[in-house]
PDB file of N, CA and C in Angstrom:
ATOM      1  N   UNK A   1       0.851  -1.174   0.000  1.00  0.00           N
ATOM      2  CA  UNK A   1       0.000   0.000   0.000  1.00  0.00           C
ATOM      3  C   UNK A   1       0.897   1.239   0.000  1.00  0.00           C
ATOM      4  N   UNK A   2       0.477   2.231  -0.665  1.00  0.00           N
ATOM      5  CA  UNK A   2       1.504   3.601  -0.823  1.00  0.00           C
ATOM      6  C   UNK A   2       1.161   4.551  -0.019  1.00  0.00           C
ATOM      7  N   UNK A   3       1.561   5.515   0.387  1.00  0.00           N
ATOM      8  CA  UNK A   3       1.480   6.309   1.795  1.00  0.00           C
ATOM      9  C   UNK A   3       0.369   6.742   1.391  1.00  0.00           C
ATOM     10  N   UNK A   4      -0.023   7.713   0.285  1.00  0.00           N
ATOM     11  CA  UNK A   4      -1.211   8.433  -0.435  1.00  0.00           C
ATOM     12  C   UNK A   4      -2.472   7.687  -0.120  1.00  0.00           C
ATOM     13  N   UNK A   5      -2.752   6.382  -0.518  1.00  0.00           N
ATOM     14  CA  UNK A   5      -3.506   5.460  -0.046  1.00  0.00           C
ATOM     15  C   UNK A   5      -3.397   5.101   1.238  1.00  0.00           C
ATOM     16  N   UNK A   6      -3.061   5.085   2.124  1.00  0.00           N
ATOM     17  CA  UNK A   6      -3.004   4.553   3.444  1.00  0.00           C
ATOM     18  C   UNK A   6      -3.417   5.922   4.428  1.00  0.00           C
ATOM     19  N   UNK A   7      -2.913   6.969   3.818  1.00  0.00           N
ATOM     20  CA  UNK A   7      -3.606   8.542   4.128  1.00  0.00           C
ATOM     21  C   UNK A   7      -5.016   8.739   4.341  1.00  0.00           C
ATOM     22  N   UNK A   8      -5.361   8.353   2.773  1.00  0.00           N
ATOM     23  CA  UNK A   8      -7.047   8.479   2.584  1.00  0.00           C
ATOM     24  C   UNK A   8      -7.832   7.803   3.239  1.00  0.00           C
ATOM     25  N   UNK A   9      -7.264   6.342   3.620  1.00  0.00           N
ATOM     26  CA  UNK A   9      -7.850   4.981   4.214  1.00  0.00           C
ATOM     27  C   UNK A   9      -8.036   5.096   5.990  1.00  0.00           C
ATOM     28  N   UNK A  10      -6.977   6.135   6.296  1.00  0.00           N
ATOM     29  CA  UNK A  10      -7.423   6.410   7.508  1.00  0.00           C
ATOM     30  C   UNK A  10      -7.682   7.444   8.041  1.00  0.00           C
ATOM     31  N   UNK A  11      -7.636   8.978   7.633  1.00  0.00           N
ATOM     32  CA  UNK A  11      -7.925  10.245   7.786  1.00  0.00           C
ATOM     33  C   UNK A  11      -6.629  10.873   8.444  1.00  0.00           C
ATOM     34  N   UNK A  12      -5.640  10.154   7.616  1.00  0.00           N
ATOM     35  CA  UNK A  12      -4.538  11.027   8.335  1.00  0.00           C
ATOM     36  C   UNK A  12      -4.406  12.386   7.391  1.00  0.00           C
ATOM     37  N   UNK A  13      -3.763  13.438   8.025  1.00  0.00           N
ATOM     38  CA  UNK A  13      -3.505  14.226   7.865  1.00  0.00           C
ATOM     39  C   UNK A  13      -2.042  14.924   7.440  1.00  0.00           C
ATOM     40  N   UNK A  14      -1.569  14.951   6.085  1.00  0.00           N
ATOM     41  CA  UNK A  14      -0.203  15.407   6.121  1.00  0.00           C
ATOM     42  C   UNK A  14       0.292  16.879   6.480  1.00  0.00           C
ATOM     43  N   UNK A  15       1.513  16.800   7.460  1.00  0.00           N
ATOM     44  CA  UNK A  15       2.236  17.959   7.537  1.00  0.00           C
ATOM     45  C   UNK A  15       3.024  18.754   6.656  1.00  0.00           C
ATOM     46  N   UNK A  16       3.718  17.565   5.878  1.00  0.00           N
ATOM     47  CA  UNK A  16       5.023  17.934   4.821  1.00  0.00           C
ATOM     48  C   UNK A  16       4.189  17.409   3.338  1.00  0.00           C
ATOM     49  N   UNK A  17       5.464  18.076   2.409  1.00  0.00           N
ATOM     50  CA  UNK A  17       5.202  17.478   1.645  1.00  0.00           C
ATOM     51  C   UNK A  17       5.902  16.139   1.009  1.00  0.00           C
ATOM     52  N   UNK A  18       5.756  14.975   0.421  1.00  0.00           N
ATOM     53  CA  UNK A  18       6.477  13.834   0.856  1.00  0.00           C
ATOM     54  C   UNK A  18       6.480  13.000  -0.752  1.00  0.00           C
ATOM     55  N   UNK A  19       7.062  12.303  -0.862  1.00  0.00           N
ATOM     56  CA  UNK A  19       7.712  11.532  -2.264  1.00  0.00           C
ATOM     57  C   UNK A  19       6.400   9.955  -1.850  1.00  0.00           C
ATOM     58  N   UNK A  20       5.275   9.889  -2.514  1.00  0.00           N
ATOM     59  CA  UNK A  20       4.563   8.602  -2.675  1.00  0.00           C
ATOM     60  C   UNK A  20       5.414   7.252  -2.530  1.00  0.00           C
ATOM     61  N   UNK A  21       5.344   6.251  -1.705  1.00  0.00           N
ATOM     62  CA  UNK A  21       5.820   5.568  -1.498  1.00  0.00           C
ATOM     63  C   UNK A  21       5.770   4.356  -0.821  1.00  0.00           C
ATOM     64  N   UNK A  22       5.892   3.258  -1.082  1.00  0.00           N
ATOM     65  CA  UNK A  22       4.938   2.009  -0.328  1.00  0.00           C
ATOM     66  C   UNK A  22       5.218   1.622   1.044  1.00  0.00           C
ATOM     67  N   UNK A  23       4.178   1.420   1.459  1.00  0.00           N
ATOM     68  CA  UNK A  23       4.747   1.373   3.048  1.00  0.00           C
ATOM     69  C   UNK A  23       4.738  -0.174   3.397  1.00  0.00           C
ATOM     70  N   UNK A  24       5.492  -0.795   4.270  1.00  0.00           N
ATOM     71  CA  UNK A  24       5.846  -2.201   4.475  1.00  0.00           C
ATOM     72  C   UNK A  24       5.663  -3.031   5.991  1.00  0.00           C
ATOM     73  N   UNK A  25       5.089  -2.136   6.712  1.00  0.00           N
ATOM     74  CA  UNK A  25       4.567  -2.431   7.993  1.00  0.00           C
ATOM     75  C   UNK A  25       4.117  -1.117   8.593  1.00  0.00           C
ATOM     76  N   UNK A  26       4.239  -1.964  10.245  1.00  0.00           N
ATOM     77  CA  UNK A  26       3.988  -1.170  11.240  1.00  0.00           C
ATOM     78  C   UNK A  26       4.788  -0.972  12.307  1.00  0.00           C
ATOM     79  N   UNK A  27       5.201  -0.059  12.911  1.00  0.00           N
ATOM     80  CA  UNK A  27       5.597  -0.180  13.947  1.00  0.00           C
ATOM     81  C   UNK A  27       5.205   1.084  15.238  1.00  0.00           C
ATOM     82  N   UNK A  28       5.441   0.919  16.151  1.00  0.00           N
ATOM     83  CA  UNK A  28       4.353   1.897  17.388  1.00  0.00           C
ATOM     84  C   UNK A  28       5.225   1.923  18.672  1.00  0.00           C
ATOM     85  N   UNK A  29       5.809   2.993  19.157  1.00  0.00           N
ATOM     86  CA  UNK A  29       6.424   3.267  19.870  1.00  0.00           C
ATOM     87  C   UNK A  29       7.284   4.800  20.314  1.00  0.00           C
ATOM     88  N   UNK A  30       7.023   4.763  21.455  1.00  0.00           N
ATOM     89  CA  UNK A  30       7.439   6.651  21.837  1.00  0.00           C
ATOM     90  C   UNK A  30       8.625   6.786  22.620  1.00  0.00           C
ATOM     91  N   UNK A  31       9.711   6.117  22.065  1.00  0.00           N
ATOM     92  CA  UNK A  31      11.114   5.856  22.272  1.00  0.00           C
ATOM     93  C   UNK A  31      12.008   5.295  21.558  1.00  0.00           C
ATOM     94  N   UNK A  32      13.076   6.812  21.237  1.00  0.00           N
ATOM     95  CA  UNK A  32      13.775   6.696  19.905  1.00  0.00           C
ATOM     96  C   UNK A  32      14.663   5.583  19.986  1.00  0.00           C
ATOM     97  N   UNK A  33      14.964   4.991  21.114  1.00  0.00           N
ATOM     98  CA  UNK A  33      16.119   4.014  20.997  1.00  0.00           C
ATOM     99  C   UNK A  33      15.373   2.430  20.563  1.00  0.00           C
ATOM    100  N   UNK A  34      14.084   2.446  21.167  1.00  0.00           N
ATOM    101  CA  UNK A  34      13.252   1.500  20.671  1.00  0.00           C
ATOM    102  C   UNK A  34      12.584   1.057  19.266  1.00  0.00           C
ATOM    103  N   UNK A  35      13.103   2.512  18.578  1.00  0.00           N
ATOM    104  CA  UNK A  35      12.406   2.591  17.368  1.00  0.00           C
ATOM    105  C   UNK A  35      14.095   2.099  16.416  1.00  0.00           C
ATOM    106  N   UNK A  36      15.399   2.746  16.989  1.00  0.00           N
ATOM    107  CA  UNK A  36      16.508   2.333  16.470  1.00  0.00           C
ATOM    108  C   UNK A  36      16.826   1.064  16.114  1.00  0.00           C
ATOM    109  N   UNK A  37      16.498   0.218  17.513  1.00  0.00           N
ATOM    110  CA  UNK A  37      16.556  -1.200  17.313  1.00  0.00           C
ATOM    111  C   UNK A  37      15.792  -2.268  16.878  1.00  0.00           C
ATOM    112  N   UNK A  38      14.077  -1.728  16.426  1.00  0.00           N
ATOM    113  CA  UNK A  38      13.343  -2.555  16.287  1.00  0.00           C
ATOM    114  C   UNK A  38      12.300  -2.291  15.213  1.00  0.00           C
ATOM    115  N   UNK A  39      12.346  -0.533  14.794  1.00  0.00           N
ATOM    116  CA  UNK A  39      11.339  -0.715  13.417  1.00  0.00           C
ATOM    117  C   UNK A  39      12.028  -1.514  12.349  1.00  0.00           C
ATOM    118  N   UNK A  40      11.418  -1.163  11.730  1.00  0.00           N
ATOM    119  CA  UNK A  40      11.759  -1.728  10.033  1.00  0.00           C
ATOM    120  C   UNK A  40      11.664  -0.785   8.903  1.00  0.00           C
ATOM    121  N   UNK A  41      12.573  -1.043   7.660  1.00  0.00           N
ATOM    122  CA  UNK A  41      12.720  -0.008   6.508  1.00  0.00           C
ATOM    123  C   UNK A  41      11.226  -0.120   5.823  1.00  0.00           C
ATOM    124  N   UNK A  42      11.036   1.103   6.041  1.00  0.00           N
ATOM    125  CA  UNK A  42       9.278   1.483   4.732  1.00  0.00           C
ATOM    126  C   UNK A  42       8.381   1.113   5.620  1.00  0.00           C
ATOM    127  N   UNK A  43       8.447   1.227   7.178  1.00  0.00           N
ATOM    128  CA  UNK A  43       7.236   1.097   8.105  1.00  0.00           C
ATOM    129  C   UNK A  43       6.597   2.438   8.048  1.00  0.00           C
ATOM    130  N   UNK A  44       5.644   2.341   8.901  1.00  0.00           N
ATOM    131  CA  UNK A  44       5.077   3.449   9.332  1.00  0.00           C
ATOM    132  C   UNK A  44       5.035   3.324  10.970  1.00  0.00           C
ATOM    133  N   UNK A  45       5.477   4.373  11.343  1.00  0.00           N
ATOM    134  CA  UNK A  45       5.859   4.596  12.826  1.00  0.00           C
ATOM    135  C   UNK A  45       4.784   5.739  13.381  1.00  0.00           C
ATOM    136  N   UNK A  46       4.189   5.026  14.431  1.00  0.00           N
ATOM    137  CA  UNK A  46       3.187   5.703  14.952  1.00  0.00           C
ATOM    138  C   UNK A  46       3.779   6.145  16.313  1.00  0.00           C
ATOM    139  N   UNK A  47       3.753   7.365  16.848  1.00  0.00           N
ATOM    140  CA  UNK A  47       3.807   7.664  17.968  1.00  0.00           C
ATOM    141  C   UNK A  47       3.178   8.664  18.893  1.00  0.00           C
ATOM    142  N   UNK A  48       2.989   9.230  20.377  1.00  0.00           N
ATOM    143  CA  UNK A  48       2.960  10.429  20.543  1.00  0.00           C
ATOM    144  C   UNK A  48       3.939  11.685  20.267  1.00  0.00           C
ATOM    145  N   UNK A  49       5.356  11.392  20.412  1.00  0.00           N
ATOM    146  CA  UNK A  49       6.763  12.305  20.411  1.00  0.00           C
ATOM    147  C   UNK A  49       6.397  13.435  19.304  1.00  0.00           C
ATOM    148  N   UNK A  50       6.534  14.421  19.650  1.00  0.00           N
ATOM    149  CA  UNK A  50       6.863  15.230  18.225  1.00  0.00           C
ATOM    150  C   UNK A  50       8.656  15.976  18.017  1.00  0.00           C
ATOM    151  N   UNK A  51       9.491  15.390  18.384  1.00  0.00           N
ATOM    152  CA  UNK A  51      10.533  16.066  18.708  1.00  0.00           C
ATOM    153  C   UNK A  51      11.652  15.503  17.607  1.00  0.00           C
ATOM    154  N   UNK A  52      12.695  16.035  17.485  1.00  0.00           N
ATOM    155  CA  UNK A  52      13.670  16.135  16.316  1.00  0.00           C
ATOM    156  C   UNK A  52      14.052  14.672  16.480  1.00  0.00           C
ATOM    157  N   UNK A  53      14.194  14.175  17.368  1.00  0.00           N
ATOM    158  CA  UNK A  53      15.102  12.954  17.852  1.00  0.00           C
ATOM    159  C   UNK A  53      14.675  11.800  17.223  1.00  0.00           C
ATOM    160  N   UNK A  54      13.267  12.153  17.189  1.00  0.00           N
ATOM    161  CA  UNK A  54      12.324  10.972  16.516  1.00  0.00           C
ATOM    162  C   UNK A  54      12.099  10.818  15.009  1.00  0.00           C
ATOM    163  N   UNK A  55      12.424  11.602  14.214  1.00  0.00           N
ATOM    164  CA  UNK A  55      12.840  11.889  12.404  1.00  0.00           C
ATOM    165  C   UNK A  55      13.698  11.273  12.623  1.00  0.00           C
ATOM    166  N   UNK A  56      15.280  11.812  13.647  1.00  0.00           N
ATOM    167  CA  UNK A  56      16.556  11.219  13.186  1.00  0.00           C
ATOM    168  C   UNK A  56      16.295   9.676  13.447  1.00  0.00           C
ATOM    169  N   UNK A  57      15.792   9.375  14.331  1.00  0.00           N
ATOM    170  CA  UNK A  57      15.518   7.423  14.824  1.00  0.00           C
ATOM    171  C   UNK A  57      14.740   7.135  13.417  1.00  0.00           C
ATOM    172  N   UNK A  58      13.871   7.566  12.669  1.00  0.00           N
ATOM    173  CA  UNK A  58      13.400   7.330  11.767  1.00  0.00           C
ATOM    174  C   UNK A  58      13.496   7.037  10.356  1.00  0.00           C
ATOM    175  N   UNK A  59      14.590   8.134   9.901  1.00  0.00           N
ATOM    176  CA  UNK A  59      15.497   8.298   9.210  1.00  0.00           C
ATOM    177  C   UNK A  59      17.153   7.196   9.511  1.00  0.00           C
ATOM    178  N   UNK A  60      17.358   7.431  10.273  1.00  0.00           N
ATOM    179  CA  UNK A  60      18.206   6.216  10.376  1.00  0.00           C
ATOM    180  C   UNK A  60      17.379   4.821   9.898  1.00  0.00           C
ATOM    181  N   UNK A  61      16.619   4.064  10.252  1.00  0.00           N
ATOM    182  CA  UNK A  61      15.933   3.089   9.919  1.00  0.00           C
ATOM    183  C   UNK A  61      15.343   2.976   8.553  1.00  0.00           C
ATOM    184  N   UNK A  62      14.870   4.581   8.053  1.00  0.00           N
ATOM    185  CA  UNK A  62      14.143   4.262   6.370  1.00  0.00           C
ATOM    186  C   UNK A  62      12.769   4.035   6.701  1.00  0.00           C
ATOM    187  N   UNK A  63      11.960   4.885   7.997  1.00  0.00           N
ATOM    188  CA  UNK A  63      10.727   4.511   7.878  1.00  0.00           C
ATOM    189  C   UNK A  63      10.047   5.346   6.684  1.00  0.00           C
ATOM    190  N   UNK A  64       8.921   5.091   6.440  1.00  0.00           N
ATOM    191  CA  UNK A  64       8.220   5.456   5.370  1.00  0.00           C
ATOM    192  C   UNK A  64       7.892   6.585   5.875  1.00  0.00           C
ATOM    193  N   UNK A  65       6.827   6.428   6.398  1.00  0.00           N
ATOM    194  CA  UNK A  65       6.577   7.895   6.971  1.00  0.00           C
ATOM    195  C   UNK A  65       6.371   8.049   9.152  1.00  0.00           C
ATOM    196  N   UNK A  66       5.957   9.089   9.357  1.00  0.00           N
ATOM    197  CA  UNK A  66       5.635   9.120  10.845  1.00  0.00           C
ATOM    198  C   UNK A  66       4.188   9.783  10.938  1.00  0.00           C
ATOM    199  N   UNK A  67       3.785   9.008  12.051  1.00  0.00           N
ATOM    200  CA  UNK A  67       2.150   9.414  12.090  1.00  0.00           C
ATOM    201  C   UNK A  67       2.140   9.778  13.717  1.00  0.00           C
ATOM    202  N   UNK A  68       1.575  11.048  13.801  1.00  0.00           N
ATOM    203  CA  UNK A  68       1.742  11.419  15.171  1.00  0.00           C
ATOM    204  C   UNK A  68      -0.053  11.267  15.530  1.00  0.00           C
ATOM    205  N   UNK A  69      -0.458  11.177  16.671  1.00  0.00           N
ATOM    206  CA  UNK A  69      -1.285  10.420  16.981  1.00  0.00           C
ATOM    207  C   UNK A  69      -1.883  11.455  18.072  1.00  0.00           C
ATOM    208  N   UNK A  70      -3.329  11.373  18.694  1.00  0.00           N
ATOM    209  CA  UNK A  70      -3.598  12.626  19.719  1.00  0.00           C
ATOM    210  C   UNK A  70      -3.734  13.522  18.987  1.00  0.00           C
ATOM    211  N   UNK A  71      -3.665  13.910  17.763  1.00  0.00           N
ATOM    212  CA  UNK A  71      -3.692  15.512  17.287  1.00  0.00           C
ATOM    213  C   UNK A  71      -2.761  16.397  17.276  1.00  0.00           C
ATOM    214  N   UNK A  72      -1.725  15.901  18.264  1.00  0.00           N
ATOM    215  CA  UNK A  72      -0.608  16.631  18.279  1.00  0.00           C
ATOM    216  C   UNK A  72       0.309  16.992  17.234  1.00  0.00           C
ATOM    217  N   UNK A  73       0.904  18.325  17.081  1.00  0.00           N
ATOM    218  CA  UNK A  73       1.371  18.782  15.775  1.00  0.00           C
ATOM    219  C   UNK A  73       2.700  19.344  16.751  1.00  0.00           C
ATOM    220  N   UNK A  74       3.850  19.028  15.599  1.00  0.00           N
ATOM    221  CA  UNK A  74       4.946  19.349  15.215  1.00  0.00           C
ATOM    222  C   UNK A  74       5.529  20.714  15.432  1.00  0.00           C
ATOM    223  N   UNK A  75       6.571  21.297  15.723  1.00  0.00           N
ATOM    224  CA  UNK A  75       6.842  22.264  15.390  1.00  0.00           C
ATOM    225  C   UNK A  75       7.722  22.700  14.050  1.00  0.00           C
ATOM    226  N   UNK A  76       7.638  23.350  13.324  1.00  0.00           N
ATOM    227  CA  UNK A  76       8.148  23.867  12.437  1.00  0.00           C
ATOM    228  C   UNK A  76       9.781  23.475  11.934  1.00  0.00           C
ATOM    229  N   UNK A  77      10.165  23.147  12.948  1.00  0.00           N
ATOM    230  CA  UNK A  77      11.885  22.793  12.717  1.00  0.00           C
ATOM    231  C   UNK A  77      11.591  21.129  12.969  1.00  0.00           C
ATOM    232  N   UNK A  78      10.545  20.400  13.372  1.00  0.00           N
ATOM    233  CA  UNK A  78      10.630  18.865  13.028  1.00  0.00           C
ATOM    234  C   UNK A  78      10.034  18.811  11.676  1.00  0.00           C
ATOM    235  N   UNK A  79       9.251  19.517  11.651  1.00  0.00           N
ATOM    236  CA  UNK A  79       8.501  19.053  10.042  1.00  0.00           C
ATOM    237  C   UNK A  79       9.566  19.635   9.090  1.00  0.00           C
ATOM    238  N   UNK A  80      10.584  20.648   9.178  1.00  0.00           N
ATOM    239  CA  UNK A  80      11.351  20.838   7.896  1.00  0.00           C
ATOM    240  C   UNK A  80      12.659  19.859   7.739  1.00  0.00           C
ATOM    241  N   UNK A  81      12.920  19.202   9.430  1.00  0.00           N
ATOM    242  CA  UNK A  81      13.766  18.223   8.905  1.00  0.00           C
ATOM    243  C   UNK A  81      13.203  16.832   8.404  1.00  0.00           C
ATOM    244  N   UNK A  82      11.834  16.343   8.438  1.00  0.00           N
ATOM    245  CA  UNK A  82      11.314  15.673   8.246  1.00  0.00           C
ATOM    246  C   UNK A  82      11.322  15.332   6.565  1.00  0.00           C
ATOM    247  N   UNK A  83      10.856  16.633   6.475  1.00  0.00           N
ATOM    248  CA  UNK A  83      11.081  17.023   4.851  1.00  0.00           C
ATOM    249  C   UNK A  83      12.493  17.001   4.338  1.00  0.00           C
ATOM    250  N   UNK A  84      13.244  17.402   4.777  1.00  0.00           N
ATOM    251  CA  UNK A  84      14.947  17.286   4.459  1.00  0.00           C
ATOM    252  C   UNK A  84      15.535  16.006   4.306  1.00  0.00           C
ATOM    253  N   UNK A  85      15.016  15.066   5.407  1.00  0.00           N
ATOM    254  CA  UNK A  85      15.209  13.461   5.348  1.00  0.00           C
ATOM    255  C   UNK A  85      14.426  12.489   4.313  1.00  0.00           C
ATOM    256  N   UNK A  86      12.973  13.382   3.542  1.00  0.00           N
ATOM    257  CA  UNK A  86      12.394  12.564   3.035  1.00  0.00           C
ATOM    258  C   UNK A  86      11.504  11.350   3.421  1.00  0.00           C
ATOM    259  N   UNK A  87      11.054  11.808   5.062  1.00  0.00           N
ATOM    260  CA  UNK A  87      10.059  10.703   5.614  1.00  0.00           C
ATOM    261  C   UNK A  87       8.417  11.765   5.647  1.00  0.00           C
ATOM    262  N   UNK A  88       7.870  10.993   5.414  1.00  0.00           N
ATOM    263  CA  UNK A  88       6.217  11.501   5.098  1.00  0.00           C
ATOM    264  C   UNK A  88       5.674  11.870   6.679  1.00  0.00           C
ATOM    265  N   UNK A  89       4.971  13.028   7.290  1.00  0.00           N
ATOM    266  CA  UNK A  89       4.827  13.243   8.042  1.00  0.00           C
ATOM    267  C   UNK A  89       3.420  13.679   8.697  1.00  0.00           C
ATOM    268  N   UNK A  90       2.457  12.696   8.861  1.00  0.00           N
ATOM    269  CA  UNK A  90       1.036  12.827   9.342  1.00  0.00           C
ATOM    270  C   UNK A  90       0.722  13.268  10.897  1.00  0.00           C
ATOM    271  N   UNK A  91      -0.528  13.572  11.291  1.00  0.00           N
ATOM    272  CA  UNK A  91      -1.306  13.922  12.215  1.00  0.00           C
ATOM    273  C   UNK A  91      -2.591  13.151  12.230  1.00  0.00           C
ATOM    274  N   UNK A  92      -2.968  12.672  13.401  1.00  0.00           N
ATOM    275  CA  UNK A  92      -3.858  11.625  13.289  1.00  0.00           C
ATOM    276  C   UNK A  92      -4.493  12.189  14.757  1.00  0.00           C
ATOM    277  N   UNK A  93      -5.906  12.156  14.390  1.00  0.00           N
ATOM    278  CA  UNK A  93      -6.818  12.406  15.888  1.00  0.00           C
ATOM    279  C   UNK A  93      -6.926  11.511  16.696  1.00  0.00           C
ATOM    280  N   UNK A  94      -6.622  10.177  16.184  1.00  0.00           N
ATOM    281  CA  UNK A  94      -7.101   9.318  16.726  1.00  0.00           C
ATOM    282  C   UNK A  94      -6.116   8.958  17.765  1.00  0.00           C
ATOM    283  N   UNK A  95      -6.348   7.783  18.601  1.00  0.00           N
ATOM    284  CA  UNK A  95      -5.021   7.830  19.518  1.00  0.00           C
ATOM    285  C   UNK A  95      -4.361   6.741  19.162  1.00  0.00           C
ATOM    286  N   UNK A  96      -3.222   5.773  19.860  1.00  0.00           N
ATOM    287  CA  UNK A  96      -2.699   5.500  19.137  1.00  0.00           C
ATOM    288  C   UNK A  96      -3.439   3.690  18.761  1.00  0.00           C
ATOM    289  N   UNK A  97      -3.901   3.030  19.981  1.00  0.00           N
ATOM    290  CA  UNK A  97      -5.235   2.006  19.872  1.00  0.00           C
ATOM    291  C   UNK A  97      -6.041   1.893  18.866  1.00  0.00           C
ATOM    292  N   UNK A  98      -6.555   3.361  18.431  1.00  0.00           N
ATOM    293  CA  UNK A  98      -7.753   3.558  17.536  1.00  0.00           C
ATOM    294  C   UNK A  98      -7.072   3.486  15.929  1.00  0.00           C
ATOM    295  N   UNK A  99      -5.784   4.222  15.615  1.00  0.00           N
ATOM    296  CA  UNK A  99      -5.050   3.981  15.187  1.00  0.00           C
ATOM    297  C   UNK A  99      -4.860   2.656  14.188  1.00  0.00           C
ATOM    298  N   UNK A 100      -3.853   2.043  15.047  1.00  0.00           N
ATOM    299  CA  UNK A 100      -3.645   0.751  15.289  1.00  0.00           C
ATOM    300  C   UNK A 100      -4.768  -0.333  14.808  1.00  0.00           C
ATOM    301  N   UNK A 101      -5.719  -0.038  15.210  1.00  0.00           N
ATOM    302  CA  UNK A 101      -6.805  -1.550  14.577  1.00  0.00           C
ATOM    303  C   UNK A 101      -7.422  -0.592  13.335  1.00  0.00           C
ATOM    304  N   UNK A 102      -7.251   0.055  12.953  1.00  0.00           N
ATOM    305  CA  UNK A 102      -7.767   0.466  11.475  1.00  0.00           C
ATOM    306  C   UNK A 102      -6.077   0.231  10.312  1.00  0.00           C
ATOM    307  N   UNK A 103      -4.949   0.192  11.200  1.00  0.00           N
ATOM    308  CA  UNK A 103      -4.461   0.280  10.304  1.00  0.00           C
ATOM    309  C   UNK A 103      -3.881  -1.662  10.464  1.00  0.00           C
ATOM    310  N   UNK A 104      -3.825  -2.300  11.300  1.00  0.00           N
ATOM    311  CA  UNK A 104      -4.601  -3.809  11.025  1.00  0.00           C
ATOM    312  C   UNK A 104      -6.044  -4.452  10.178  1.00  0.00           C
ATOM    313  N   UNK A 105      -6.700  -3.366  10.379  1.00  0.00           N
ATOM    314  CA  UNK A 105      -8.024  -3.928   9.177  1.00  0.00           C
ATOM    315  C   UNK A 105      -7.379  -3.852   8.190  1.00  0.00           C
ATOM    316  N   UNK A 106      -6.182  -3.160   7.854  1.00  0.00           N
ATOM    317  CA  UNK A 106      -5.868  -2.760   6.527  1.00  0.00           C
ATOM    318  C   UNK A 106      -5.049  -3.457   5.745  1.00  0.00           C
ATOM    319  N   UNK A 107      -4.695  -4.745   6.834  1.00  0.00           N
ATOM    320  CA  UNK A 107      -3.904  -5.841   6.295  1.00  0.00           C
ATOM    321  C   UNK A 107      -2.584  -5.674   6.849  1.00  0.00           C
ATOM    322  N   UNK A 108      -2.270  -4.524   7.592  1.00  0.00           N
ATOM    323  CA  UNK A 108      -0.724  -4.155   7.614  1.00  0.00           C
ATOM    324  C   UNK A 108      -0.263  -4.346   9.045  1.00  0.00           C
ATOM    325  N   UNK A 109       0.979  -5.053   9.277  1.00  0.00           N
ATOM    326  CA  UNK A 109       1.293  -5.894  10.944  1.00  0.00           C
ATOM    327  C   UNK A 109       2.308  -4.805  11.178  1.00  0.00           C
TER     328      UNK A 109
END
């Protein structure tokens, strides 16, 4: 499934602007060292964090994009490095539970 589609499919919301691109899992967690050692390349990483630390954990790994969760938005210097690294960068109302089983209906672990 490509980020564009997986956007529409769940009402996420993009921050940046981002290069279409297929996404290859899931992964969920609000700790960058946890995300270092255990996402996967072309996931989608769901978290609460909005902070720089969490692009670079992201970017190191090759996630697809980041979906921040709660509504919570970014400040201006995460979303432009976000964009600089080339990871896709959403806002999601939902939390991260609600999340999570829509984006399992969707086939994606």
């Amino acid at each position: 499934m490509r980020i564009s589609e997986l956007a529409e499919k769940t009402g996420l919301t993009a921050i940046n602007d981002y290069t279409d691109r297929e996404v290859g899992g899931v992964y969920i967690s609000d700790m960058v060292s946890d995300i270092i050692t255990s996402a996967r390349r072309n996931s989608v990483l769901v978290t609460l964090q909005t902070h720089k630390s969490l692009v670079a954990a992201a970017n190191l790994v090759a996630a697809a994009m980041i979906v921040i969760v709660k509504g919570r938005k970014p400040s201006d210097d995460v979303t432009d490095l976000a964009t600089r690294t080339g990871i896709a960068l959403f806002v999601s109302d939902l939390d991260t539970w609600a999340l999570a089983k829509r984006l399992a209906q969707l086939g994606l672990d």
